[in-house]
PDB file of N, CA and C in Angstrom:
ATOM      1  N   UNK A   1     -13.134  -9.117  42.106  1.00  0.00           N
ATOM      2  CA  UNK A   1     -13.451  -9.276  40.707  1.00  0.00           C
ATOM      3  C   UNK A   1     -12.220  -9.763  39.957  1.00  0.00           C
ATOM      4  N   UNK A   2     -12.128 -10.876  39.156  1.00  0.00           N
ATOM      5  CA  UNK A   2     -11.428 -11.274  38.698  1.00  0.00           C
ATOM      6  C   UNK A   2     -10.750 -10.483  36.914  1.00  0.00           C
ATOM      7  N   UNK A   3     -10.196 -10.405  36.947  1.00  0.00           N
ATOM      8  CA  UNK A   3      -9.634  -9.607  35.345  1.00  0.00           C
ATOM      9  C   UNK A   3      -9.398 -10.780  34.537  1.00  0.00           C
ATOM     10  N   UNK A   4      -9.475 -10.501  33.419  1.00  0.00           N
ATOM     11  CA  UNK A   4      -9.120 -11.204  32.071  1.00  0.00           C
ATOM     12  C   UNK A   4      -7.699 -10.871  31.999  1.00  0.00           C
ATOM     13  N   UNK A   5      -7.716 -12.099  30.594  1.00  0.00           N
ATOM     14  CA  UNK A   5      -6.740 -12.461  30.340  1.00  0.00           C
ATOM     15  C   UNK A   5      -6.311 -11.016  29.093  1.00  0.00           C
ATOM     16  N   UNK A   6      -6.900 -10.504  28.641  1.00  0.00           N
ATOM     17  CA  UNK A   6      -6.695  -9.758  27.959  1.00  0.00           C
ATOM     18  C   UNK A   6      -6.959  -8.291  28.947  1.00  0.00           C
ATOM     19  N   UNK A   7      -6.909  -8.102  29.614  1.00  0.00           N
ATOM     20  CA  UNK A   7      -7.026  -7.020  30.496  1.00  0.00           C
ATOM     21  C   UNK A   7      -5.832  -6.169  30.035  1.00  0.00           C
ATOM     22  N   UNK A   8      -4.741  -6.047  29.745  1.00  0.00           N
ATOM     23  CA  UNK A   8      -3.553  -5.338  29.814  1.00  0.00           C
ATOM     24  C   UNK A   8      -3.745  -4.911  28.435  1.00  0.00           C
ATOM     25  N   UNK A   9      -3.455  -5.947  27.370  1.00  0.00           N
ATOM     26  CA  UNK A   9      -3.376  -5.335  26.372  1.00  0.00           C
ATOM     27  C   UNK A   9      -4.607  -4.060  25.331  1.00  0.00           C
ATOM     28  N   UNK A  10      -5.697  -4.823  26.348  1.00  0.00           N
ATOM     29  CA  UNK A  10      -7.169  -3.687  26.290  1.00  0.00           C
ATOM     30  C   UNK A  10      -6.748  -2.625  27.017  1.00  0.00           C
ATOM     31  N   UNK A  11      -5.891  -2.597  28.212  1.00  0.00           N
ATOM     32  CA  UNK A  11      -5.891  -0.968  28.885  1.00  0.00           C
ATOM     33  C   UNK A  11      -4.398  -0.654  27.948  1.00  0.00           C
ATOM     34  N   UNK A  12      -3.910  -1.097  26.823  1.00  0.00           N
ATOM     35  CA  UNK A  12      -2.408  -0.077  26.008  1.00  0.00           C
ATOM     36  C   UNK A  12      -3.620  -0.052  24.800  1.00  0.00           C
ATOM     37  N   UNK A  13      -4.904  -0.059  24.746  1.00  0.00           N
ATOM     38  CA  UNK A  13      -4.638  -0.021  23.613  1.00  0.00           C
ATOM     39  C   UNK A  13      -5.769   1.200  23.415  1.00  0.00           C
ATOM     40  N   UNK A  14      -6.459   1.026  24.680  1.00  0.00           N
ATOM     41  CA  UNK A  14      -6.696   2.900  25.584  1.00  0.00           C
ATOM     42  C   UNK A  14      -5.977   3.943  25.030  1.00  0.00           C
ATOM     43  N   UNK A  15      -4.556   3.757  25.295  1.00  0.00           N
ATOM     44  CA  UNK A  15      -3.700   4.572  25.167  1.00  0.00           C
ATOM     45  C   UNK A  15      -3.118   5.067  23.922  1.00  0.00           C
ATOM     46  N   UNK A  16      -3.544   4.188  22.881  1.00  0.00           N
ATOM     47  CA  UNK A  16      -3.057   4.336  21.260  1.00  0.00           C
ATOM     48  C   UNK A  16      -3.204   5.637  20.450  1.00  0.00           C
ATOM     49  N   UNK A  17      -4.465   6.066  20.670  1.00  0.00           N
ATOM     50  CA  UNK A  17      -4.844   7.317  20.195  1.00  0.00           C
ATOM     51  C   UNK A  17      -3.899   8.745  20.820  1.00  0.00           C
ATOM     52  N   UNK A  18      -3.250   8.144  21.391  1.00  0.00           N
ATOM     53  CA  UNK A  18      -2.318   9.279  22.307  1.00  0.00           C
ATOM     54  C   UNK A  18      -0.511   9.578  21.796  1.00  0.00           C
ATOM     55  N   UNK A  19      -1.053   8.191  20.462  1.00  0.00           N
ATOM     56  CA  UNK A  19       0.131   8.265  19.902  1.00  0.00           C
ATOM     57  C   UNK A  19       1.110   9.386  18.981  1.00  0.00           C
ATOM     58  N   UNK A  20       2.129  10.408  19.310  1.00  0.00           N
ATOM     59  CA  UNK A  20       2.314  11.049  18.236  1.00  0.00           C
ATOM     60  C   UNK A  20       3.458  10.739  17.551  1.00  0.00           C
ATOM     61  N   UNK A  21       3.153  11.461  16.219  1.00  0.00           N
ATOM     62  CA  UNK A  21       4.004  11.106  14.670  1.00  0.00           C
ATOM     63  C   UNK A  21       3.758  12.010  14.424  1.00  0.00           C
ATOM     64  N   UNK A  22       5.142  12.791  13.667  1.00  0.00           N
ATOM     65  CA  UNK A  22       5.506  14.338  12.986  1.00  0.00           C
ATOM     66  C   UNK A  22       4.745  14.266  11.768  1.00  0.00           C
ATOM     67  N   UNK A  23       4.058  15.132  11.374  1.00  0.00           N
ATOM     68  CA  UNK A  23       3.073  14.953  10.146  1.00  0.00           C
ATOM     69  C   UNK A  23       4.015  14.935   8.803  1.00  0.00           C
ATOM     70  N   UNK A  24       5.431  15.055   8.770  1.00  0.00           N
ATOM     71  CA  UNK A  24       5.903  15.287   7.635  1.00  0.00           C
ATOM     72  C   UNK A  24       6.615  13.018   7.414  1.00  0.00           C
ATOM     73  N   UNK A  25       6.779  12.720   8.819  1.00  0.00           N
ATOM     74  CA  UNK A  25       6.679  10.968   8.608  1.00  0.00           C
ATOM     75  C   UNK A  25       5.640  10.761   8.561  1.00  0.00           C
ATOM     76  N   UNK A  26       4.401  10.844   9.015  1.00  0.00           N
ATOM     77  CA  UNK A  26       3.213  10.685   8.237  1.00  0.00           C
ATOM     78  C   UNK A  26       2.715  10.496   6.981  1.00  0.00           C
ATOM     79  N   UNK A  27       3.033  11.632   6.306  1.00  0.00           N
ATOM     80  CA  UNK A  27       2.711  12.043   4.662  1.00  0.00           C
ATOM     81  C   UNK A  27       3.854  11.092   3.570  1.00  0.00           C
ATOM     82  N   UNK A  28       4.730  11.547   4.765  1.00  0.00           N
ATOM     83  CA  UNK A  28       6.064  10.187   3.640  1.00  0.00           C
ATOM     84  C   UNK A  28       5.561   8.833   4.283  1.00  0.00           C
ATOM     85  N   UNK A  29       4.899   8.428   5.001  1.00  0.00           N
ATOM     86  CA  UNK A  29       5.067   7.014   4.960  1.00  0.00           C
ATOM     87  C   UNK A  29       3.356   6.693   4.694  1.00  0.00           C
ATOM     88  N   UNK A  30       2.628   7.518   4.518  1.00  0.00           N
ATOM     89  CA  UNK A  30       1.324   7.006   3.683  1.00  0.00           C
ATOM     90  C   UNK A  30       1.163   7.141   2.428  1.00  0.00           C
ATOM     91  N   UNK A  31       2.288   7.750   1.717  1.00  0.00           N
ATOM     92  CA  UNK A  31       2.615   8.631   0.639  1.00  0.00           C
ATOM     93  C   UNK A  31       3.443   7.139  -0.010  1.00  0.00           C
ATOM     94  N   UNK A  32       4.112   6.285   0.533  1.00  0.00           N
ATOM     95  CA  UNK A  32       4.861   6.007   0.068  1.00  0.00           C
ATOM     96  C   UNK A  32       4.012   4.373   0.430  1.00  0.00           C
ATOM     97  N   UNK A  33       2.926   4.484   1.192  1.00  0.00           N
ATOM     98  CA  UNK A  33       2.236   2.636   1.217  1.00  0.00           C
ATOM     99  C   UNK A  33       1.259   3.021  -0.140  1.00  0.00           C
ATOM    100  N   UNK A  34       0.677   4.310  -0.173  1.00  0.00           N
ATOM    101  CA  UNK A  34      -0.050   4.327  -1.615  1.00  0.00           C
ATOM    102  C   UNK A  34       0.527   3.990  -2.855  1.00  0.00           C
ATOM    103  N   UNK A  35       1.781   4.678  -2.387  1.00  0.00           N
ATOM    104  CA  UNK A  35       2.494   4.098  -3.888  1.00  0.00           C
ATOM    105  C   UNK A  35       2.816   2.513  -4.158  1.00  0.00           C
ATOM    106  N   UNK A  36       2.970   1.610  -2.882  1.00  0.00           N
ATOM    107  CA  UNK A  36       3.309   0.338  -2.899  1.00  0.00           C
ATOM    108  C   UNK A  36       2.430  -0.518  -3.603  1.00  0.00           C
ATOM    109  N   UNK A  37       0.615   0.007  -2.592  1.00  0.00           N
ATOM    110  CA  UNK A  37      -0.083  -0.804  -3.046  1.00  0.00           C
ATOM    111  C   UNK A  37      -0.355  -0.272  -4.302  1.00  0.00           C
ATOM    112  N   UNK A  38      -0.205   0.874  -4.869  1.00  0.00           N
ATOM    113  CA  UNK A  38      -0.228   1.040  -6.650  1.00  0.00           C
ATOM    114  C   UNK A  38       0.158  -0.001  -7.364  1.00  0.00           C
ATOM    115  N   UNK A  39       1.286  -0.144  -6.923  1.00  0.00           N
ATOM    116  CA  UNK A  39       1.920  -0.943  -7.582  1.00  0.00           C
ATOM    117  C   UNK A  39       1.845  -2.325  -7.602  1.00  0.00           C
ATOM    118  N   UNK A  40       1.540  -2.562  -6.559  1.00  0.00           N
ATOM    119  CA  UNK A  40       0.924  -4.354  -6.468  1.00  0.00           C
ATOM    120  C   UNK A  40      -0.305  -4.264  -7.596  1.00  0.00           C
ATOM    121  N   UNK A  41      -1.253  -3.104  -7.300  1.00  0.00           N
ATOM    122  CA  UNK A  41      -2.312  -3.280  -8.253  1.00  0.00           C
ATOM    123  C   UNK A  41      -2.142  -2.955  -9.592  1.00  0.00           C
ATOM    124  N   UNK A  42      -0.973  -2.520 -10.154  1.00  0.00           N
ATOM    125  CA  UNK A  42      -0.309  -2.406 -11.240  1.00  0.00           C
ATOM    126  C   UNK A  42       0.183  -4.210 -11.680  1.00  0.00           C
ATOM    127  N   UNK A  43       0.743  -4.631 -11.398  1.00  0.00           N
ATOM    128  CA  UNK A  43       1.396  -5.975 -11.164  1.00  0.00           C
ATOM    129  C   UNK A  43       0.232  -6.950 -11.427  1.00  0.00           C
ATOM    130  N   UNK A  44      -0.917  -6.993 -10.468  1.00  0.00           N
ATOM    131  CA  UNK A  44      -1.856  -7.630 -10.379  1.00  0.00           C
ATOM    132  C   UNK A  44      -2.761  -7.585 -11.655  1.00  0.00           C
ATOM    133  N   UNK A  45      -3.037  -6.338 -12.351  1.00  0.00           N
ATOM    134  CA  UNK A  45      -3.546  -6.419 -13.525  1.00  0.00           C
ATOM    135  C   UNK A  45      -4.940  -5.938 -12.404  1.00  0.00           C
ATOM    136  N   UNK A  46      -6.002  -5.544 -13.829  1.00  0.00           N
ATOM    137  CA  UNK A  46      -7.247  -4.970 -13.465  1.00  0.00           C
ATOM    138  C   UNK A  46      -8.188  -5.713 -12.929  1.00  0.00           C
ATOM    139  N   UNK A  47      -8.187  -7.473 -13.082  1.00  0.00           N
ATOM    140  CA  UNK A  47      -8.625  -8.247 -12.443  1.00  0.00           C
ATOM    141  C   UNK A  47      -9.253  -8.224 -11.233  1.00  0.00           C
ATOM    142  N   UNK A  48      -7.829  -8.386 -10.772  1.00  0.00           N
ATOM    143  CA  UNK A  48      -7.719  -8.406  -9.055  1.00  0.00           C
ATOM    144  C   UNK A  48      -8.106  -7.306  -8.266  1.00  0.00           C
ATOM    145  N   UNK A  49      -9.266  -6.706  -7.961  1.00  0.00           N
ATOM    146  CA  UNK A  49      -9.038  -5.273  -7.148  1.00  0.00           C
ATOM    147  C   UNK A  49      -8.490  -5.241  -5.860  1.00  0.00           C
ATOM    148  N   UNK A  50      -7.621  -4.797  -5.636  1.00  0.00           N
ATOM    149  CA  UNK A  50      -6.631  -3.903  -4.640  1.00  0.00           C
ATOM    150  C   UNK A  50      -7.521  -2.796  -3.491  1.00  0.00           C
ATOM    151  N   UNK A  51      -8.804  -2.757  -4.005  1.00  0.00           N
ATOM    152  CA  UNK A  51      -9.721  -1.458  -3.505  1.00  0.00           C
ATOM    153  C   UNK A  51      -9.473  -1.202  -1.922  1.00  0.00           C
ATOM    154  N   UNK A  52      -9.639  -2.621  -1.478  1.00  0.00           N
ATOM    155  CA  UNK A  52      -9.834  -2.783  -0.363  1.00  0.00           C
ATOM    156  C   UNK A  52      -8.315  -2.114   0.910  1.00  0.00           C
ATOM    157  N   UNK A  53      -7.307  -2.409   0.176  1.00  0.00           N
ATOM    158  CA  UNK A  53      -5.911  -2.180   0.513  1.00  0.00           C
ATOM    159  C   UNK A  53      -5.541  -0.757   0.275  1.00  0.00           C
ATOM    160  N   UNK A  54      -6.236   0.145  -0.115  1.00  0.00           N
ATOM    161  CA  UNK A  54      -5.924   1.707  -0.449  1.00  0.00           C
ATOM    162  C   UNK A  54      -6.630   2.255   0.889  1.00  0.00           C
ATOM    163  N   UNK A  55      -7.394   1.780   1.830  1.00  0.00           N
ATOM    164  CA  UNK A  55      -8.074   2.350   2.989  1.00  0.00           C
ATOM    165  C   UNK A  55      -6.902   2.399   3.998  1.00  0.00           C
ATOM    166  N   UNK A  56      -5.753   1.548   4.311  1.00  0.00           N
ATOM    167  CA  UNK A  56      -5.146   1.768   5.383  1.00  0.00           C
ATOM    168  C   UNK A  56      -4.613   3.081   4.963  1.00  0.00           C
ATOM    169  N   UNK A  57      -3.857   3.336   4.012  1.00  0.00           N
ATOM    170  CA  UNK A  57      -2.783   4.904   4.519  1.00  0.00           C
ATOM    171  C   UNK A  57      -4.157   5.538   4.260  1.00  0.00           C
ATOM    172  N   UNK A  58      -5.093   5.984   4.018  1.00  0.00           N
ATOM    173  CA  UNK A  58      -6.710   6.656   4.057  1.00  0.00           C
ATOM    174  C   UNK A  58      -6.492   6.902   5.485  1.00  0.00           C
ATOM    175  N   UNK A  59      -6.777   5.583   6.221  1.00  0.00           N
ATOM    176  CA  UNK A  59      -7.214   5.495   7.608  1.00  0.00           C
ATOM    177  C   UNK A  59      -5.838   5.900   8.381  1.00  0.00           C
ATOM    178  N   UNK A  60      -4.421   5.533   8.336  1.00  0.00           N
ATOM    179  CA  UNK A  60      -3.763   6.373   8.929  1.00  0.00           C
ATOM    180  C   UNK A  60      -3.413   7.918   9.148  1.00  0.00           C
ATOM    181  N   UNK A  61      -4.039   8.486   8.136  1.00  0.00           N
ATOM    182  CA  UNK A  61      -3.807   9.834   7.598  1.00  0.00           C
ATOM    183  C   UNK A  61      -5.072  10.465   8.379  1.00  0.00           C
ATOM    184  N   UNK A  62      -6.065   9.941   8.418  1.00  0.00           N
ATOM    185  CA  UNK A  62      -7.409  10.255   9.108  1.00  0.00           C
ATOM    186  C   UNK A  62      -7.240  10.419  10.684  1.00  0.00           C
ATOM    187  N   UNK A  63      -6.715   9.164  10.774  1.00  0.00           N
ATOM    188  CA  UNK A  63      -6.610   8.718  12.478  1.00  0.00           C
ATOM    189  C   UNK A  63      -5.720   9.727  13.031  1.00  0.00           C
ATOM    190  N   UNK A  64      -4.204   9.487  12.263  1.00  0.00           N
ATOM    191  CA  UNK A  64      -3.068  10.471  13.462  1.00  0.00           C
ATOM    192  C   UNK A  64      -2.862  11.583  12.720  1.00  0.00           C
ATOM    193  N   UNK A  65      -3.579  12.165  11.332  1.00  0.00           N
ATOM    194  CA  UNK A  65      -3.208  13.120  11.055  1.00  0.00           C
ATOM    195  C   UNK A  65      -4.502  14.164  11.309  1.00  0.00           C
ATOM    196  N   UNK A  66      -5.765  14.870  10.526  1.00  0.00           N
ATOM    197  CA  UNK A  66      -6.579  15.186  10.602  1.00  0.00           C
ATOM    198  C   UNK A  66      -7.354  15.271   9.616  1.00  0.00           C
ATOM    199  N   UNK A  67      -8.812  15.918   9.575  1.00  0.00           N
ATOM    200  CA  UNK A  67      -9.809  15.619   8.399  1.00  0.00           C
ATOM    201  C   UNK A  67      -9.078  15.736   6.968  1.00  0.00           C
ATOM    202  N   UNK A  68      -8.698  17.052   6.985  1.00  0.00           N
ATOM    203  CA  UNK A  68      -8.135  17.417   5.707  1.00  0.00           C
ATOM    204  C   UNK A  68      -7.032  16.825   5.427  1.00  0.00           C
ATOM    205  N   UNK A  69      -6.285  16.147   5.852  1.00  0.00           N
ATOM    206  CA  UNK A  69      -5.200  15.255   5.699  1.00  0.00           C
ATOM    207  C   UNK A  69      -5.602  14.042   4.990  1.00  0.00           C
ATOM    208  N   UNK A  70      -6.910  13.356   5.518  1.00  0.00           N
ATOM    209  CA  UNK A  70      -7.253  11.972   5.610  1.00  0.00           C
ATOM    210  C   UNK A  70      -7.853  12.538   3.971  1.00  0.00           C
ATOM    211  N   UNK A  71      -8.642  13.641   3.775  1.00  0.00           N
ATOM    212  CA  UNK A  71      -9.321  13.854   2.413  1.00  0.00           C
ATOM    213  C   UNK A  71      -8.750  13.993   1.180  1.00  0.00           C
ATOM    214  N   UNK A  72      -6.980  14.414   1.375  1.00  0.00           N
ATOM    215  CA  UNK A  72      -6.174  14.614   0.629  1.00  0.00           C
ATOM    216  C   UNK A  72      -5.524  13.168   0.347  1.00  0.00           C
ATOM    217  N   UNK A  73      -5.293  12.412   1.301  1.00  0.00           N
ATOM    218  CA  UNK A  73      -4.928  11.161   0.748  1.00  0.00           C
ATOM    219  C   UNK A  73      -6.188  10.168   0.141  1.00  0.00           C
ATOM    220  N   UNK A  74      -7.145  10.700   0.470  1.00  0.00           N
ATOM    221  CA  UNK A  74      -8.547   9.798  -0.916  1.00  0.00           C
ATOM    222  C   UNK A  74      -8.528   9.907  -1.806  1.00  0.00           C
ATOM    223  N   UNK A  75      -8.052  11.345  -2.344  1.00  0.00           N
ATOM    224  CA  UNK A  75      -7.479  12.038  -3.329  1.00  0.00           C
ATOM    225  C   UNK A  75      -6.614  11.609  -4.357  1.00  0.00           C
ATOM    226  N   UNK A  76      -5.481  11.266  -3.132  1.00  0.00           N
ATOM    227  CA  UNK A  76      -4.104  10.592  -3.855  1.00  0.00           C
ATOM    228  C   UNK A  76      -4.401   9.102  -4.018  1.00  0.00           C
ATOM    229  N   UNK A  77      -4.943   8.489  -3.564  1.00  0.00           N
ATOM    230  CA  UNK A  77      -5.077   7.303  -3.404  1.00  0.00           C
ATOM    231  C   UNK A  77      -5.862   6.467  -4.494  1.00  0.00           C
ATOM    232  N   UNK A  78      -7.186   7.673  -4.608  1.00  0.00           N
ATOM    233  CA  UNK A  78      -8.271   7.050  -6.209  1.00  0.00           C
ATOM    234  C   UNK A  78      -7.677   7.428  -7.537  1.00  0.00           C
ATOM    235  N   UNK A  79      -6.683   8.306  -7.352  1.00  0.00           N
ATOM    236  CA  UNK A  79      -5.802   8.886  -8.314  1.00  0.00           C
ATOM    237  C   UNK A  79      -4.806   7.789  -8.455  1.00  0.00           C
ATOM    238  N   UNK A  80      -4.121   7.261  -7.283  1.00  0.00           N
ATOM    239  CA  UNK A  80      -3.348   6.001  -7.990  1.00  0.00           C
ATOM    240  C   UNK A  80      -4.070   4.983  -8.349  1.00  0.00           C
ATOM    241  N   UNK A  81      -5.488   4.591  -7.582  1.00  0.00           N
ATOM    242  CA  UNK A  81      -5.777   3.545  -8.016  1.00  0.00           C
ATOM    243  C   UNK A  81      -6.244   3.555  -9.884  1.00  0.00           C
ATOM    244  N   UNK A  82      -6.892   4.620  -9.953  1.00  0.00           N
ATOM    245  CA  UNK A  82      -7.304   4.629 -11.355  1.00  0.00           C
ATOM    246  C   UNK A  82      -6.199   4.690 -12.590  1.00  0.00           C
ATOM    247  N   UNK A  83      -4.721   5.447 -11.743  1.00  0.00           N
ATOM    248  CA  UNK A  83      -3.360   5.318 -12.616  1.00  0.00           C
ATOM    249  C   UNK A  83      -2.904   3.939 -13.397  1.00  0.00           C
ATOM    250  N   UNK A  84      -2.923   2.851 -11.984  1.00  0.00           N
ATOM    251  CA  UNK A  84      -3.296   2.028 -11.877  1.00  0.00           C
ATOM    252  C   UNK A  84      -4.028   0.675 -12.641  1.00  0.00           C
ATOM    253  N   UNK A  85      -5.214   1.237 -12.747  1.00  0.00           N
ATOM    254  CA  UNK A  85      -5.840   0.237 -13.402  1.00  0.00           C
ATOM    255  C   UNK A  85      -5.490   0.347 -15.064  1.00  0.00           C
ATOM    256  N   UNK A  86      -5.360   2.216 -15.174  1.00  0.00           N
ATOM    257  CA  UNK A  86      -5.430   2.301 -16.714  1.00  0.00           C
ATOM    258  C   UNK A  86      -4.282   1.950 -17.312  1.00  0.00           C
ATOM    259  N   UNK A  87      -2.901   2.309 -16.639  1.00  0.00           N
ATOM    260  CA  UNK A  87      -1.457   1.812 -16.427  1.00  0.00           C
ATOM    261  C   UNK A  87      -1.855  -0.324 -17.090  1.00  0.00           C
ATOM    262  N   UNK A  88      -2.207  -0.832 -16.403  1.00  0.00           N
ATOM    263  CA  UNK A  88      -2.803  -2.148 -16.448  1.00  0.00           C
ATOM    264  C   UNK A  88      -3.587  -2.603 -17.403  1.00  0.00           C
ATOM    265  N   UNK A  89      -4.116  -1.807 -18.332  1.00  0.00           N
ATOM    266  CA  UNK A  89      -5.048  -2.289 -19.498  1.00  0.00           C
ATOM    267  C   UNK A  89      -6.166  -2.508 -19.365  1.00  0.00           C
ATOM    268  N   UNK A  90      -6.702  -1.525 -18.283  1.00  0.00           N
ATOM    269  CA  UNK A  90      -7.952  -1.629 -18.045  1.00  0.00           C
ATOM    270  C   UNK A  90      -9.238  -1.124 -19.020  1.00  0.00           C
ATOM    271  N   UNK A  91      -9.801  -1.828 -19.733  1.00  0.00           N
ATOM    272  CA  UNK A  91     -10.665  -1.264 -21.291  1.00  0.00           C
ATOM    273  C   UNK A  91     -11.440  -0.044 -20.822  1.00  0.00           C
TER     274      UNK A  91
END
């Protein structure tokens, strides 16, 4: 049986979920992409929604941290976004 060309990087990526990170670099570094993309969507004005870009630290916090982790940064996250928009002149 012949293997693909992508064979290798499909069997590391098996292995991803096996990845660990200290939950306190976790919280500082999803803690600190929420605040980034705040701020782009601050910058950007109310226009532009950003919505879409507040799911990664969501989804990192979910993935390598756990439920209640991932629920606390939705938290923080609709909280910046709405900082955010109103910060921005949103009527």
């Amino acid at each position: 049986m012949r293997r693909s060309v992508f064979h290798i990087p499909i069997a590391n990526l098996r292995n991803f979920h096996r990845l660990e990170i200290s939950r306190t670099s976790l919280a500082i570094a999803c803690l600190i992409l929420a605040g980034a993309i705040g701020y782009v969507d601050y910058v950007t004005g109310y226009e532009h929604s950003m919505l879409l870009f507040y799911f990664l630290p969501i989804l990192l916090a979910a993935w390598f941290g756990n439920l209640a982790f991932g629920i606390m940064m939705v938290v923080v996250c609709v909280t910046t976004w709405v900082l955010a928009d109103l910060a921005s002149g949103n009527p």
